[in-house]
N, C-alpha and C. Protein backbone atom coordinates (compact mmCIF):
# COMPACT_ATOMS: atom_id res chain seq x y z
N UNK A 1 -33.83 -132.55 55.85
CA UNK A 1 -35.05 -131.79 55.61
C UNK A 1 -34.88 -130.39 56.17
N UNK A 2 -35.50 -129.58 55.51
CA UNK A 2 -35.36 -127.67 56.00
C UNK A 2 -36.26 -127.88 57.17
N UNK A 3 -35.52 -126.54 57.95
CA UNK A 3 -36.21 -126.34 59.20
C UNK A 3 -37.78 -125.86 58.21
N UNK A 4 -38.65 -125.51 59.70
CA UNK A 4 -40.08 -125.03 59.08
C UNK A 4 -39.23 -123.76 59.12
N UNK A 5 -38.80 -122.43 59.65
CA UNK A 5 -38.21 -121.41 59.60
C UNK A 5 -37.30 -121.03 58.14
N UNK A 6 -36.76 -122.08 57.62
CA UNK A 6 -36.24 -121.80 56.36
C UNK A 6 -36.77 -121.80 55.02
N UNK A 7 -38.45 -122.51 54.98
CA UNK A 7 -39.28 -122.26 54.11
C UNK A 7 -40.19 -121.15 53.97
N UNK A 8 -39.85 -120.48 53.14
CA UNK A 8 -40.89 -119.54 53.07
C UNK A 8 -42.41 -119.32 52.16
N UNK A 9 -43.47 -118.48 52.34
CA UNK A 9 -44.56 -118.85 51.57
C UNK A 9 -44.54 -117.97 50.52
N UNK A 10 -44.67 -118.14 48.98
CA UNK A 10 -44.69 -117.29 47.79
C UNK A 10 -45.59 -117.28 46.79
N UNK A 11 -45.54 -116.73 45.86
CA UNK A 11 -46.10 -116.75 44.76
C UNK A 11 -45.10 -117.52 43.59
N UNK A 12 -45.31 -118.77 43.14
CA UNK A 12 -44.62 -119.73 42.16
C UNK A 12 -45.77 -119.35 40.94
N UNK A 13 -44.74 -118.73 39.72
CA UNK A 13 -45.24 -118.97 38.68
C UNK A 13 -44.76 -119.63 37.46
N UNK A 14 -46.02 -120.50 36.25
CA UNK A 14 -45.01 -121.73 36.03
C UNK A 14 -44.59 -121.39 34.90
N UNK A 15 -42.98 -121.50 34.49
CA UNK A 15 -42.63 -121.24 33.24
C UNK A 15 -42.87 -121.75 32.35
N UNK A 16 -43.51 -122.53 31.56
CA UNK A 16 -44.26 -122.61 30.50
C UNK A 16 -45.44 -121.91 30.21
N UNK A 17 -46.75 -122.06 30.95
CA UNK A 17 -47.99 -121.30 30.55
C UNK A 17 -48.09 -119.96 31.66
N UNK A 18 -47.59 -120.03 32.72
CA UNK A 18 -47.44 -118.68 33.53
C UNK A 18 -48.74 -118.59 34.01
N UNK A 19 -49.02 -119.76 34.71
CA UNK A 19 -50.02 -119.92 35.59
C UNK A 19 -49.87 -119.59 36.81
N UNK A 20 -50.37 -118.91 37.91
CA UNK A 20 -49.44 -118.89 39.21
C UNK A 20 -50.54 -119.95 40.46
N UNK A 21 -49.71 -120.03 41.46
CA UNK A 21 -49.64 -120.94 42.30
C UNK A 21 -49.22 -120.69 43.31
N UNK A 22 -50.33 -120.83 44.60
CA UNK A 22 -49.16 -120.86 46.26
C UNK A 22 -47.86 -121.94 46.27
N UNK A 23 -46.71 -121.46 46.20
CA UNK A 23 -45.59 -122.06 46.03
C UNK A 23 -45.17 -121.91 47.67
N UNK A 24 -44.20 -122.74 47.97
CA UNK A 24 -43.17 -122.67 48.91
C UNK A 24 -41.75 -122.68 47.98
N UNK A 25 -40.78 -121.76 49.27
CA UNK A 25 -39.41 -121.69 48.58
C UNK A 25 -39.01 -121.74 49.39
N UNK A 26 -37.67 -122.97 48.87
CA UNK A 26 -37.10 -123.33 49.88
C UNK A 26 -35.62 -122.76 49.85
N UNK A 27 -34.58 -123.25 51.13
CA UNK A 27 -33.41 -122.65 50.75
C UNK A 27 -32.64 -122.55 50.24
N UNK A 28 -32.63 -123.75 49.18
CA UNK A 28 -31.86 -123.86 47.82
C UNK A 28 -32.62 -123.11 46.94
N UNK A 29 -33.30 -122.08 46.89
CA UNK A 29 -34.19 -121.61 45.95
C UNK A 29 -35.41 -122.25 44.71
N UNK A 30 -35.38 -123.43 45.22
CA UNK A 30 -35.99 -124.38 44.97
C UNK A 30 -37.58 -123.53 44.92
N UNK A 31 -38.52 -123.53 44.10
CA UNK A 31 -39.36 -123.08 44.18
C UNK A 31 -40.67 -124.21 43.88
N UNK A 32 -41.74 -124.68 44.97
CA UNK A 32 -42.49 -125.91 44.47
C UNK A 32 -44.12 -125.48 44.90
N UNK A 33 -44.98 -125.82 44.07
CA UNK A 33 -46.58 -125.52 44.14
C UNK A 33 -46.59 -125.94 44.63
N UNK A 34 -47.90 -125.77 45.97
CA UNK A 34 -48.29 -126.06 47.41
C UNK A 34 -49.36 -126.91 46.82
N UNK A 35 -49.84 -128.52 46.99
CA UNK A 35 -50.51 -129.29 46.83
C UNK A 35 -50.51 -129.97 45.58
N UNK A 36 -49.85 -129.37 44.89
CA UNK A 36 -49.24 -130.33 43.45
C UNK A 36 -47.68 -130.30 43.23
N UNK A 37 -47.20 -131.42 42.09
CA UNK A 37 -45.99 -131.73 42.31
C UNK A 37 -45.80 -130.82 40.64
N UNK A 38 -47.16 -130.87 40.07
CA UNK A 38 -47.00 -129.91 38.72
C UNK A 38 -47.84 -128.64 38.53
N UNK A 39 -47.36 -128.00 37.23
CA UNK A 39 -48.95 -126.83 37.03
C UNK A 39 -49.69 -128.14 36.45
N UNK A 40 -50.81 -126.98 35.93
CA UNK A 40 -51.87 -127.99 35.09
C UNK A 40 -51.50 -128.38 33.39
N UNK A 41 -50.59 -127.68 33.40
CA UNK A 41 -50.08 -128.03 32.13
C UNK A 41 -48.83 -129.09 32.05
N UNK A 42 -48.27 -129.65 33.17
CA UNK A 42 -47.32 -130.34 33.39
C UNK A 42 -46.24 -130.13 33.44
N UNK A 43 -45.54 -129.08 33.29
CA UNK A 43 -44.58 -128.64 33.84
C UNK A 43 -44.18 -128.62 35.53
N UNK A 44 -43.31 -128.96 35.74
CA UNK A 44 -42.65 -128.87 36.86
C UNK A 44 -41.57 -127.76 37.20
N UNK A 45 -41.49 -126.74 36.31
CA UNK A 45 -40.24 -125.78 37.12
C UNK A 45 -41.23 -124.50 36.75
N UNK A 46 -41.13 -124.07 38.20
CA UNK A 46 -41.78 -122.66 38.55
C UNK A 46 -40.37 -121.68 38.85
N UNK A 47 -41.13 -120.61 38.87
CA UNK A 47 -40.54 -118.97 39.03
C UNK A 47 -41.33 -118.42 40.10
N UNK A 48 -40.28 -117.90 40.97
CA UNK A 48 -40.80 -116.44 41.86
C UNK A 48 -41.22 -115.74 41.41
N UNK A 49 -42.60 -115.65 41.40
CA UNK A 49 -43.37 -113.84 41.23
C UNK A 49 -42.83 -112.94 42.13
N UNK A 50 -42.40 -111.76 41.41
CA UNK A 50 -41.46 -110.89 42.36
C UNK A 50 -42.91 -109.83 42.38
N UNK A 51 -42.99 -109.63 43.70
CA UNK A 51 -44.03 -108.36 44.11
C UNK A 51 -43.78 -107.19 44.13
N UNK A 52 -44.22 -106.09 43.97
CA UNK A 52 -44.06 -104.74 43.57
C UNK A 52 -44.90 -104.13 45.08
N UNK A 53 -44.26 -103.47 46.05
CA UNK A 53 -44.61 -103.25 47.51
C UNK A 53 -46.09 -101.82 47.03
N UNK A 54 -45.41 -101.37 46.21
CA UNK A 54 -46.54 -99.94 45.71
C UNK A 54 -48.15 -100.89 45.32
N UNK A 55 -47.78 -102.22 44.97
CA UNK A 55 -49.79 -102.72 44.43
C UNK A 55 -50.39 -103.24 45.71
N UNK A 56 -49.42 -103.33 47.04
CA UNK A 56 -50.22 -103.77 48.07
C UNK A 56 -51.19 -102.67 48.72
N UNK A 57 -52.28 -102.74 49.05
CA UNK A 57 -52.85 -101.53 49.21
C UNK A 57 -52.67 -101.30 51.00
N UNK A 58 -52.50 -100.30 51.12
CA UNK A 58 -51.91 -99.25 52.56
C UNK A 58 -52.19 -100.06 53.69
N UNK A 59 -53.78 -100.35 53.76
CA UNK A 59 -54.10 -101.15 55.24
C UNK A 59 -53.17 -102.64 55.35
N UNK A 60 -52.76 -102.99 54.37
CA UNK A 60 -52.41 -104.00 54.46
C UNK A 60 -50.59 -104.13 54.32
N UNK A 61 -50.21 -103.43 54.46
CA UNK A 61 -48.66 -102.92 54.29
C UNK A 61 -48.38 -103.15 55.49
N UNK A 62 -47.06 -103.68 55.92
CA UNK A 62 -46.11 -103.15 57.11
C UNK A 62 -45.55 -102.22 57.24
């Protein structure tokens, strides 16, 4: 099992209908929705939403 340190928290979105979802990713790049094992459409293989640092707004930036 991954340490807690090697999971990280993301945005999983699902490749079929492109629903998104609090995902965890793990260190095989394994990407899995947080409280379901599917989307709502039944699919099981999600995608990293890749974030764009410019839409986070300022106060909330590091």
């Amino acid at each position: 099992m991954a340490n807690r340190d090697d999971v990280s928290r993301e945005l999983g979105e699902c490749t079929e209908c492109g629903t998104v979802y609090a995902a965890r990713r793990w260190p095989d790049g394994t990407i899995k929705a947080i409280g379901s094992e599917s989307c709502q459409c039944g699919c099981t293989d999600f995608a990293l939403v890749e974030t764009d640092e410019e839409t986070v707004p300022p106060n909330e930036a590091e």
